[in-house]
N, C-alpha and C. Protein backbone atom coordinates (compact mmCIF):
# COMPACT_ATOMS: atom_id res chain seq x y z
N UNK A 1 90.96 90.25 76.11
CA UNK A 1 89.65 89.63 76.21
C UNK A 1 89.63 88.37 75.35
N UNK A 2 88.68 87.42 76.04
CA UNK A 2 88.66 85.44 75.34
C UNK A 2 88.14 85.76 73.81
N UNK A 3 88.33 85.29 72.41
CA UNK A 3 87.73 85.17 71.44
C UNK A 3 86.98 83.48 71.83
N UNK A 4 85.57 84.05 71.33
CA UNK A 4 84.74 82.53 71.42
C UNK A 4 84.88 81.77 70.70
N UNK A 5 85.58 80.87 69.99
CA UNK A 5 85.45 80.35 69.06
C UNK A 5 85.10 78.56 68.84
N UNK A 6 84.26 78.21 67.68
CA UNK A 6 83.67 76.94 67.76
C UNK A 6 84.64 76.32 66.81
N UNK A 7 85.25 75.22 67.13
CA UNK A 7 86.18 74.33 66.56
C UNK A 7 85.66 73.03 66.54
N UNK A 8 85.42 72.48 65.06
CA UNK A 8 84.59 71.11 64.72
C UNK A 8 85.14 70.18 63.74
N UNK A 9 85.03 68.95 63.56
CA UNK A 9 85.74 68.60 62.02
C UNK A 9 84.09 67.87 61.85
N UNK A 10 83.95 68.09 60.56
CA UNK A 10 82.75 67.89 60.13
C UNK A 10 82.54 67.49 58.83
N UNK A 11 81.88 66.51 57.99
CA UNK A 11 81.57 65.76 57.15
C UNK A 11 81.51 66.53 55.65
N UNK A 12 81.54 66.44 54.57
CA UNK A 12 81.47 67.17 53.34
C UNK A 12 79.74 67.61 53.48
N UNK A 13 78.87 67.25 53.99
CA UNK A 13 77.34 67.41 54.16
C UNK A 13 77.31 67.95 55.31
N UNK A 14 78.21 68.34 56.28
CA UNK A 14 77.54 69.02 57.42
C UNK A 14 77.71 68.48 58.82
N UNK A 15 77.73 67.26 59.04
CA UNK A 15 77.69 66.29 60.46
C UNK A 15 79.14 66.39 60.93
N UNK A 16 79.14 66.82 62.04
CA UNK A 16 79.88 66.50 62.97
C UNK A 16 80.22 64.96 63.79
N UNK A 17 78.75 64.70 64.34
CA UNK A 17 78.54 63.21 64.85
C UNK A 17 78.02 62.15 63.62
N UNK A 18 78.05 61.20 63.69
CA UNK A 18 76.95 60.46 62.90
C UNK A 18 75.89 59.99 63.67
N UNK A 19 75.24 59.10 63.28
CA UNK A 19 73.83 58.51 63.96
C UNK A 19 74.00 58.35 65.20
N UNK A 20 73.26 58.35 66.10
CA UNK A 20 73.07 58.24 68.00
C UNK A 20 74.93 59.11 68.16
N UNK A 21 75.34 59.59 67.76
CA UNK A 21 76.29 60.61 68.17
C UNK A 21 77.73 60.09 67.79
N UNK A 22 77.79 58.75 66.66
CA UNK A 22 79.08 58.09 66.55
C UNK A 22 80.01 59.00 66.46
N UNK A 23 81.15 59.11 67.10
CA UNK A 23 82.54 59.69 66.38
C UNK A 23 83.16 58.45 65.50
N UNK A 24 83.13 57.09 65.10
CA UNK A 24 84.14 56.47 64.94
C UNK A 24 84.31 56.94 63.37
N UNK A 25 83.66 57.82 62.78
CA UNK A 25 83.26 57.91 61.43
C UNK A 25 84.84 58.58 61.32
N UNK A 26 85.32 59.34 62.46
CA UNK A 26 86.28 60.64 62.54
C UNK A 26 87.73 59.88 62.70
N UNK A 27 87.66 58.66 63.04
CA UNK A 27 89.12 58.17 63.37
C UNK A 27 90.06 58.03 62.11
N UNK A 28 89.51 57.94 61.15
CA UNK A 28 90.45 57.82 59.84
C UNK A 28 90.92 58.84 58.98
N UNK A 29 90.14 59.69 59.71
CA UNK A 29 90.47 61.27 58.98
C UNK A 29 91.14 61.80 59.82
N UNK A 30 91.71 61.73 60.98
CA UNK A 30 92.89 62.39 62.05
C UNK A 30 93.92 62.22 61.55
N UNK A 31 94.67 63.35 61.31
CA UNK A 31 96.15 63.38 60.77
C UNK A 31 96.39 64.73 61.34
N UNK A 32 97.55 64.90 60.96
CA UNK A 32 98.36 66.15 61.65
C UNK A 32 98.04 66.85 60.66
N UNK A 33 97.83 68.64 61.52
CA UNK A 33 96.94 69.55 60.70
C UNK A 33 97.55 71.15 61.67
N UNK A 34 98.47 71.73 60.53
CA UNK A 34 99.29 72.43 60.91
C UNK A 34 99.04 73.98 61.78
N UNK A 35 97.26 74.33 61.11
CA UNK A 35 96.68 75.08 61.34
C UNK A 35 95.93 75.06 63.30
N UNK A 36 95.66 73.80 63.48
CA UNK A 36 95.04 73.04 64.68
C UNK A 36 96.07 73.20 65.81
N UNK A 37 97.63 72.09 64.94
CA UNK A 37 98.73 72.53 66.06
C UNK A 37 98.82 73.91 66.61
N UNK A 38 98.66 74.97 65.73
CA UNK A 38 99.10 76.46 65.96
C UNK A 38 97.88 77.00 66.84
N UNK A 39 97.09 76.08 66.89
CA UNK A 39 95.98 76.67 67.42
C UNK A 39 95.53 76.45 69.06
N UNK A 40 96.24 75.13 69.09
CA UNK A 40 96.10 74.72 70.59
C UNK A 40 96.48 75.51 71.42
N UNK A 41 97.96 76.00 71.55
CA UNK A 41 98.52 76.51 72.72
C UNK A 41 98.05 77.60 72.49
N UNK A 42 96.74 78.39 71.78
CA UNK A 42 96.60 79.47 72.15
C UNK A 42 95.35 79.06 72.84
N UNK A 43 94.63 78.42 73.18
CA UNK A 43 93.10 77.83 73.55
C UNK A 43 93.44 78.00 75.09
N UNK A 44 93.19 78.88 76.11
CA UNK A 44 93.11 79.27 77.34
C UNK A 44 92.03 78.14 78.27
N UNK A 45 90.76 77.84 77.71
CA UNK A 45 89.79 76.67 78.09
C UNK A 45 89.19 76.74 76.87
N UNK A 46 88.33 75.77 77.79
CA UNK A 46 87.01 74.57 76.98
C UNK A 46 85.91 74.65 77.34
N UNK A 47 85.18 75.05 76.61
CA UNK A 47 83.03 75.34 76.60
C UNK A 47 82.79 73.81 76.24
N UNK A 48 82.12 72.66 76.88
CA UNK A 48 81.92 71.60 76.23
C UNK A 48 80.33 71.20 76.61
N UNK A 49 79.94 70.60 76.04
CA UNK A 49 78.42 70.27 75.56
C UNK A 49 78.30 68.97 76.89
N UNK A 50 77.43 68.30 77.53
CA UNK A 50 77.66 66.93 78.37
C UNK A 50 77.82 66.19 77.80
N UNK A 51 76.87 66.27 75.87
CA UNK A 51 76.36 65.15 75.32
C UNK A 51 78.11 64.87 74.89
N UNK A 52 78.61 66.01 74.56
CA UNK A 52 80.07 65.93 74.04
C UNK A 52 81.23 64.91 74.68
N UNK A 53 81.15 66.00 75.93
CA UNK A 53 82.06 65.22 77.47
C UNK A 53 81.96 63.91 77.76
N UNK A 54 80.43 63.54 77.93
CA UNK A 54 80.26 62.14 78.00
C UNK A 54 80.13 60.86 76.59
N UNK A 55 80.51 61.52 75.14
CA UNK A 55 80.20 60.89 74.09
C UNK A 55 81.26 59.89 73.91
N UNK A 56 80.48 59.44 72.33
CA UNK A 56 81.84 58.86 72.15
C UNK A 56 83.21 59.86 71.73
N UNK A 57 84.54 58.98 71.72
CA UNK A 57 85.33 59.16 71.17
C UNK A 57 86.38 58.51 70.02
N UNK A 58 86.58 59.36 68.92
CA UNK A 58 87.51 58.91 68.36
C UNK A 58 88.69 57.93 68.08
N UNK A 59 89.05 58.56 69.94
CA UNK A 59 91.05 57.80 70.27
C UNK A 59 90.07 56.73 71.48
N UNK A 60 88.91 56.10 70.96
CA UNK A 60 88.75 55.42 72.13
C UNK A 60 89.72 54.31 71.67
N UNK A 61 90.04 53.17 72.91
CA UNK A 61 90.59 52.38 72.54
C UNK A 61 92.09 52.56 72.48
N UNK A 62 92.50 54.01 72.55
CA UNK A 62 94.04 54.22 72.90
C UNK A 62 94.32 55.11 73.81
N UNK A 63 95.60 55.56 73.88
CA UNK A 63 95.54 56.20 75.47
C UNK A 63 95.70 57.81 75.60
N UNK A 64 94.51 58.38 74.32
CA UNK A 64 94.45 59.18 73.78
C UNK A 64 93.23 59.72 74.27
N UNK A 65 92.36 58.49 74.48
CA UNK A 65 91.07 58.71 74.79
C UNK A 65 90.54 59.45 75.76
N UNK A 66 89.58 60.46 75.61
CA UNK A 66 88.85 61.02 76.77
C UNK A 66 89.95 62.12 77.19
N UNK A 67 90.58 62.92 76.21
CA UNK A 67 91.73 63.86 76.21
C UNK A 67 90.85 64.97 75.47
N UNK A 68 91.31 66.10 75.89
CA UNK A 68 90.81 67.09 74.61
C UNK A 68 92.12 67.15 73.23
N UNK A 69 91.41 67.04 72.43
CA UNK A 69 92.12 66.86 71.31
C UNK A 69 93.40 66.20 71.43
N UNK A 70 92.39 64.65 71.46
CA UNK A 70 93.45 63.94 71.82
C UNK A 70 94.82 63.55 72.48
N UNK A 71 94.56 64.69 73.93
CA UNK A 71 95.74 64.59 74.77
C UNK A 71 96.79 65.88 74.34
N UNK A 72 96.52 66.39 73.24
CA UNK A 72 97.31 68.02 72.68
C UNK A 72 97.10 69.08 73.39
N UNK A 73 95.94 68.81 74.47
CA UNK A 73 95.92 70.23 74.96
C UNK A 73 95.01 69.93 76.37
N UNK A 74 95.60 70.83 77.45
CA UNK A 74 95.28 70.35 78.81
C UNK A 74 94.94 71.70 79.52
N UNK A 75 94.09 72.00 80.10
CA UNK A 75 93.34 73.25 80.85
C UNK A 75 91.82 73.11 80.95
N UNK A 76 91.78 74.19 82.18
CA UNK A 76 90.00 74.30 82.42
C UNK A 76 89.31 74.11 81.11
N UNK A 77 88.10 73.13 81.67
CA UNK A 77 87.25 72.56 81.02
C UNK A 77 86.01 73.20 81.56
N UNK A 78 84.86 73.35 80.73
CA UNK A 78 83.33 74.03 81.70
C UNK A 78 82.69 73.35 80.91
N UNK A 79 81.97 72.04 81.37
CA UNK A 79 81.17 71.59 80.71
C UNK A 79 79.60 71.89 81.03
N UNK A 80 78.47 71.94 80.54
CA UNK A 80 77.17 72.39 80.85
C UNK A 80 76.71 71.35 80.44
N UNK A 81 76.47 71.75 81.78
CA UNK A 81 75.20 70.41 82.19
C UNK A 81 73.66 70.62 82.82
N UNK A 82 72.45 70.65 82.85
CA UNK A 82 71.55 70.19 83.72
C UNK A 82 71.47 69.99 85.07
N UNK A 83 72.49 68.82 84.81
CA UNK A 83 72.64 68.51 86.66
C UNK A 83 74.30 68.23 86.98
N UNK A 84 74.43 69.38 87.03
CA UNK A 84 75.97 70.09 87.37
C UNK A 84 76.25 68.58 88.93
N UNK A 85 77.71 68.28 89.25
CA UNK A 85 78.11 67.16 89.83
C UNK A 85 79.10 68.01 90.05
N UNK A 86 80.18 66.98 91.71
CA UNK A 86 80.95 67.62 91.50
C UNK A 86 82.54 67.82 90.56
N UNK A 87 83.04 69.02 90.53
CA UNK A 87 83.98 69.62 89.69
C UNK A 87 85.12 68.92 90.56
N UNK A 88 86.50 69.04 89.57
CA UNK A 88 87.61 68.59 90.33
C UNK A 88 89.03 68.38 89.08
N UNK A 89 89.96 67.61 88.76
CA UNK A 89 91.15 67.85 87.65
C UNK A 89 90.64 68.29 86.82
N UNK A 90 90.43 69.64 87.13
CA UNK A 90 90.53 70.84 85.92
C UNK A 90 89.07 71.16 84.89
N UNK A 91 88.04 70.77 85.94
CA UNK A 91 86.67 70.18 84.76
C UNK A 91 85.76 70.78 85.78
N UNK A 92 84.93 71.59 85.40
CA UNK A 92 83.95 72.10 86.20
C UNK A 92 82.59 72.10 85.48
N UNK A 93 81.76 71.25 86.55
CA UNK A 93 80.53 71.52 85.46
C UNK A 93 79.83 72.63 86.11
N UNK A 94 78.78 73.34 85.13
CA UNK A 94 77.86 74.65 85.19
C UNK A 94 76.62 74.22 84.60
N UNK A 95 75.87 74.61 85.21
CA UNK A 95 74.39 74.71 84.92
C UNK A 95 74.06 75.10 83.51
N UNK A 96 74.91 76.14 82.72
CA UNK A 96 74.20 76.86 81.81
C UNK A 96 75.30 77.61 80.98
N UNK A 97 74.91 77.85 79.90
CA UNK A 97 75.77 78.91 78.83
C UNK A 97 76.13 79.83 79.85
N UNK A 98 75.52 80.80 79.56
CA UNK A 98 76.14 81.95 80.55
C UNK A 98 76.85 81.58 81.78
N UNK A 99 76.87 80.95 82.36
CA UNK A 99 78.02 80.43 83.54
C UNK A 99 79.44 80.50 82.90
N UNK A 100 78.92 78.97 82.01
CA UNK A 100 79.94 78.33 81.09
C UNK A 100 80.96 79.76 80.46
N UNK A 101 80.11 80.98 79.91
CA UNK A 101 80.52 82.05 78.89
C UNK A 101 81.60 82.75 80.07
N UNK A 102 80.72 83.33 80.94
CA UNK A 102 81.81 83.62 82.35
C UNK A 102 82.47 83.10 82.80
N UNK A 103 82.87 81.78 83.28
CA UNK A 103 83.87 81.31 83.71
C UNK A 103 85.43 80.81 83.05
N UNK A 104 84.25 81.10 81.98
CA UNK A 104 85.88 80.44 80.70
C UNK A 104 86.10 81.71 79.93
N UNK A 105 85.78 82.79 79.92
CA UNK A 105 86.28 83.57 79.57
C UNK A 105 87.66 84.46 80.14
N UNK A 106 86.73 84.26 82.02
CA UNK A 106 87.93 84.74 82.89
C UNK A 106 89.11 84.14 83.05
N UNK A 107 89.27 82.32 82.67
CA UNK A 107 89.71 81.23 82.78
C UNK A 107 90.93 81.66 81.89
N UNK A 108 90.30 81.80 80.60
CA UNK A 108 91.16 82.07 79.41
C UNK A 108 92.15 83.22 78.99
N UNK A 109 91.43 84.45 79.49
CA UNK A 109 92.63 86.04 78.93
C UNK A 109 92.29 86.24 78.08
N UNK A 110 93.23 86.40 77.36
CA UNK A 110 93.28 86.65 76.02
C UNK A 110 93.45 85.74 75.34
N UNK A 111 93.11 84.43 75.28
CA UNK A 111 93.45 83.32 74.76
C UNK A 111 91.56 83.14 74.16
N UNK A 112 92.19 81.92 73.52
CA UNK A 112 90.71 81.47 72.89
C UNK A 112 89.74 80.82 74.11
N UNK A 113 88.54 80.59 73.98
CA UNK A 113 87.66 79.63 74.70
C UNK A 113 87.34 78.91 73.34
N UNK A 114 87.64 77.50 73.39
CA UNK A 114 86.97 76.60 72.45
C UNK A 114 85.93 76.04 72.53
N UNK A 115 84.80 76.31 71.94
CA UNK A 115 83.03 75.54 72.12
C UNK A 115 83.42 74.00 71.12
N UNK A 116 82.95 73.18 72.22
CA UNK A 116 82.59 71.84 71.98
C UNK A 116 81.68 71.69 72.03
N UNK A 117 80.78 70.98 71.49
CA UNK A 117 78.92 70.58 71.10
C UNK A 117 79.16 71.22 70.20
N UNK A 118 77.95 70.68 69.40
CA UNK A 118 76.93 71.82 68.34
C UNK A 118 75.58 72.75 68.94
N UNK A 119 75.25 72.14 70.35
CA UNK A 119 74.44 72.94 70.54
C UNK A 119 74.53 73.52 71.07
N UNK A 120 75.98 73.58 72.36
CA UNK A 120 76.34 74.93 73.30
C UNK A 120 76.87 75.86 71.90
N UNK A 121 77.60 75.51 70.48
CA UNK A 121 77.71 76.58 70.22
C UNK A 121 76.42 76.94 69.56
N UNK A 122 75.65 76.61 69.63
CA UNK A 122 74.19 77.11 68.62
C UNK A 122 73.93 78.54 69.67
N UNK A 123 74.23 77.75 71.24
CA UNK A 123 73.46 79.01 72.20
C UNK A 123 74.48 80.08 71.97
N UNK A 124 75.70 80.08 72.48
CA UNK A 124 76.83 81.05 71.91
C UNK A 124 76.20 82.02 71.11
N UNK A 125 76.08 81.18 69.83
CA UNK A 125 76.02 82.06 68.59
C UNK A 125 74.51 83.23 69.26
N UNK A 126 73.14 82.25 69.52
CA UNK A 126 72.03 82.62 69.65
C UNK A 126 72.38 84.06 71.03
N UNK A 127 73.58 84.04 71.67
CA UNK A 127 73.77 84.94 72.92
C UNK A 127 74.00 86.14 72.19
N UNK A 128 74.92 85.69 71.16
CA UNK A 128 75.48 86.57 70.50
C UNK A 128 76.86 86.89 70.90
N UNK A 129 77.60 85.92 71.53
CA UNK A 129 78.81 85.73 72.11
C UNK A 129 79.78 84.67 71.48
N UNK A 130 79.25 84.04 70.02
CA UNK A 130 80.01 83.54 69.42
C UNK A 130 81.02 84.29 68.15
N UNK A 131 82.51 84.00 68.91
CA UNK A 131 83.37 84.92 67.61
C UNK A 131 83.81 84.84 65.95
N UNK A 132 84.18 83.47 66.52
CA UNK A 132 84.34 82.95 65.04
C UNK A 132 84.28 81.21 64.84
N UNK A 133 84.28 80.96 63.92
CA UNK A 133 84.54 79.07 63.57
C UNK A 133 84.86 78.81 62.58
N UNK A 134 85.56 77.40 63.07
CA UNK A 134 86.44 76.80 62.53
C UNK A 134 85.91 75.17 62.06
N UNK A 135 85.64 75.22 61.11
CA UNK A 135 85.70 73.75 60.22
C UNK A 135 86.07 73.40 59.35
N UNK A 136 86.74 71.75 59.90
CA UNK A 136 87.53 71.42 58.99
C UNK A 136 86.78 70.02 58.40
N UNK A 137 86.92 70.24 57.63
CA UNK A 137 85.77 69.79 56.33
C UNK A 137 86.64 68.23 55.93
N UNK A 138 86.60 67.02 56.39
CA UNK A 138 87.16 65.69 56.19
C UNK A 138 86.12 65.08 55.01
N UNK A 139 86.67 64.66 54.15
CA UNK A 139 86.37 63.92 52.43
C UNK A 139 85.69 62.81 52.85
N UNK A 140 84.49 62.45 53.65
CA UNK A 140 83.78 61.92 53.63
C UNK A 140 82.09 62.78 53.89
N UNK A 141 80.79 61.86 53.84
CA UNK A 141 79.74 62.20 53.61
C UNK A 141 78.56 61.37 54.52
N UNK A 142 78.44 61.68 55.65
CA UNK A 142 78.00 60.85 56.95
C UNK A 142 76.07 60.62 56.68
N UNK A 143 75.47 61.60 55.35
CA UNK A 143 74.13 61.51 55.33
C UNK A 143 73.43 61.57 56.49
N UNK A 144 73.51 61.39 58.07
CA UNK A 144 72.81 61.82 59.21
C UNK A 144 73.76 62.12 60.13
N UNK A 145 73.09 62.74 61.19
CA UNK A 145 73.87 62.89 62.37
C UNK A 145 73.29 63.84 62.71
N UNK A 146 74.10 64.72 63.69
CA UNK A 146 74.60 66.12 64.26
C UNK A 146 75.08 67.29 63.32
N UNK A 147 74.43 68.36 62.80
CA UNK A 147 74.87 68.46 62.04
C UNK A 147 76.02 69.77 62.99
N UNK A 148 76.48 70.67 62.03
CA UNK A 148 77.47 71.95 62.83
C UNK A 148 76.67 72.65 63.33
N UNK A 149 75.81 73.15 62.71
CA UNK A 149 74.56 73.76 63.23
C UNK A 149 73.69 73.51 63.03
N UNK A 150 72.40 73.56 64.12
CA UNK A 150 70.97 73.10 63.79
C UNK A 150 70.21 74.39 64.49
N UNK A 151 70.00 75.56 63.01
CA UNK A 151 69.39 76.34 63.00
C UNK A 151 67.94 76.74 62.10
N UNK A 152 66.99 75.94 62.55
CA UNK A 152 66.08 76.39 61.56
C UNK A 152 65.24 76.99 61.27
N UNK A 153 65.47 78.32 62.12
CA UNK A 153 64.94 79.48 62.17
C UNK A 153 65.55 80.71 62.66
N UNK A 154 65.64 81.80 62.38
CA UNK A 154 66.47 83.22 62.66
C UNK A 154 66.89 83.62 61.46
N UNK A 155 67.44 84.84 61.54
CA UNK A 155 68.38 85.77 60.46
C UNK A 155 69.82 84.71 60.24
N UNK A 156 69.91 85.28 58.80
CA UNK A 156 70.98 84.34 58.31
C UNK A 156 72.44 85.41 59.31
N UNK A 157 73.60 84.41 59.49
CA UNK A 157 74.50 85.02 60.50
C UNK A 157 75.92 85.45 59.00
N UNK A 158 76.06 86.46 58.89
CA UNK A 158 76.79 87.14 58.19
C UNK A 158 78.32 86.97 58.58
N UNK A 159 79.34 86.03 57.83
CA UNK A 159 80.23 85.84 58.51
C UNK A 159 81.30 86.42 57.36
N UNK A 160 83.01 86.75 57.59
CA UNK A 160 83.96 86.48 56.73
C UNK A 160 84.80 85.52 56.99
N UNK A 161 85.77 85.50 55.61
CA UNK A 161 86.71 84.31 55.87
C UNK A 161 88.31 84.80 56.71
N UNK A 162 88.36 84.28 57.24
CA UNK A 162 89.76 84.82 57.71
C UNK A 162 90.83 83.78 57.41
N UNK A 163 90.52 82.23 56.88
CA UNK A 163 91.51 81.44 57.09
C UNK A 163 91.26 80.54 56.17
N UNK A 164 91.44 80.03 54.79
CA UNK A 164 91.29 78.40 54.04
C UNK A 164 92.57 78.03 53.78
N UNK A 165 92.61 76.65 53.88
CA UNK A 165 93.72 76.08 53.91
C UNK A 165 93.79 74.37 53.77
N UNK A 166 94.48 73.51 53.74
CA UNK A 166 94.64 72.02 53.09
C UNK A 166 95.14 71.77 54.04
N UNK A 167 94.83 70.25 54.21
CA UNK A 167 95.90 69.14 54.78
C UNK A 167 95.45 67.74 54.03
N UNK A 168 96.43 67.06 53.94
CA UNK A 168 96.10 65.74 53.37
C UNK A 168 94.15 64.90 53.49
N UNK A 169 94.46 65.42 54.48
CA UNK A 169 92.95 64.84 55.47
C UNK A 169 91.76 65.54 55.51
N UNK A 170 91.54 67.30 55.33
CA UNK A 170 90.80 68.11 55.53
C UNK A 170 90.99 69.30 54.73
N UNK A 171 89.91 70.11 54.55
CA UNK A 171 90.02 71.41 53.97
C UNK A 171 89.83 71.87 55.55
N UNK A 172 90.53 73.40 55.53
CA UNK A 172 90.14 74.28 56.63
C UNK A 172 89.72 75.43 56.68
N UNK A 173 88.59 76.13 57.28
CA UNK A 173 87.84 77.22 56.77
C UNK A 173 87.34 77.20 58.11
N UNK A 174 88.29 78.62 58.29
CA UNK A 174 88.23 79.76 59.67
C UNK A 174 87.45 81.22 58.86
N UNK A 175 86.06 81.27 60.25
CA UNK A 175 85.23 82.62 59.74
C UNK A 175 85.27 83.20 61.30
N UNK A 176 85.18 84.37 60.74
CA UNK A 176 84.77 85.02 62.20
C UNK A 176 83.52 85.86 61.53
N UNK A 177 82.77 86.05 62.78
CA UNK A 177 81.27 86.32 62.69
C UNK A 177 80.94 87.45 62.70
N UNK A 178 80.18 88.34 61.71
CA UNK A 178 80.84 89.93 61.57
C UNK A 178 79.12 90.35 62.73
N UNK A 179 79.53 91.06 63.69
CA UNK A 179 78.51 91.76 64.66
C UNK A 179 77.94 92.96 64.48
């Protein structure tokens, strides 16, 4: 069975995006990150947000761009959308979480499903179908944005650590979400 898991690199304060949704804040903090490599080829698909799919990117400007993680990793994509279009190289859009949760779960095996957005994983979590997450915490301090989560109301979510760890570029801190 898919583990759900939300994979983000995110600001010493919390942001994922910066203001109107910048990634360029993220391009100087990409380095090779030993924990991430090990992590790809287990990622079966991709839960992705529209605002995500259609945002900016990082590797814009190289031929990296508009890749999931930067061209490291290639399989079904389920992005949720509103107004679902049509699907086709490997990218299907869905109306809704629960589509998105079903189709990439079956997609995946036993492999991971990776949530992209902050707010498809907010619903995840809110389904109660989110497993664990992963942030990696880059030495800068963005003061606005997106943050990892924008929860400001419910029971606090009780998690452990399963994973901290360094790279030149990032701290890394893997929890899985105790149910």
């Amino acid at each position: 069975m898919a583990t759900i898991l939300y994979s983000a690199t995110m600001s010493l304060d919390g942001f994922i995006a910066g203001p109107g949704g910048d990634m360029g804040w993220l391009t100087p903090h990409i380095a090779p990150n030993q924990l991430v490599d090990d992590l790809i080829p287990r990622i079966g698909a991709l839960i992705v947000g529209n605002r995500t799919y259609g945002g900016d990117d990082p590797h814009k400007g190289t031929d990296r761009a508009g890749k999931p993680f930067g061209g490291g990793w290639d399989g079904p994509q389920f992005v949720v959308t509103h107004h679902p279009r049509p699907s086709g190289d490997g990218i299907t859009f869905v109306p809704d979480v629960p589509t998105a949760l079903r189709e990439a779960t079956a997609a995946a095996g036993d492999g991971y499903v990776n949530v992209l957005g902050a707010d498809i994983a907010r619903q995840c979590l809110e389904a109660g179908a989110l497993d664990e997450v992963l942030a990696l915490v880059a030495p800068v301090m963005l003061g606005s944005g997106t943050p990892l989560f924008d929860r400001p109301s419910g029971p606090p979510v009780r998690m452990e650590r399963l994973h901290v760890s360094h790279t030149a570029l990032a701290v890394n801190i893997w929890m899985r979400i105790i149910k």
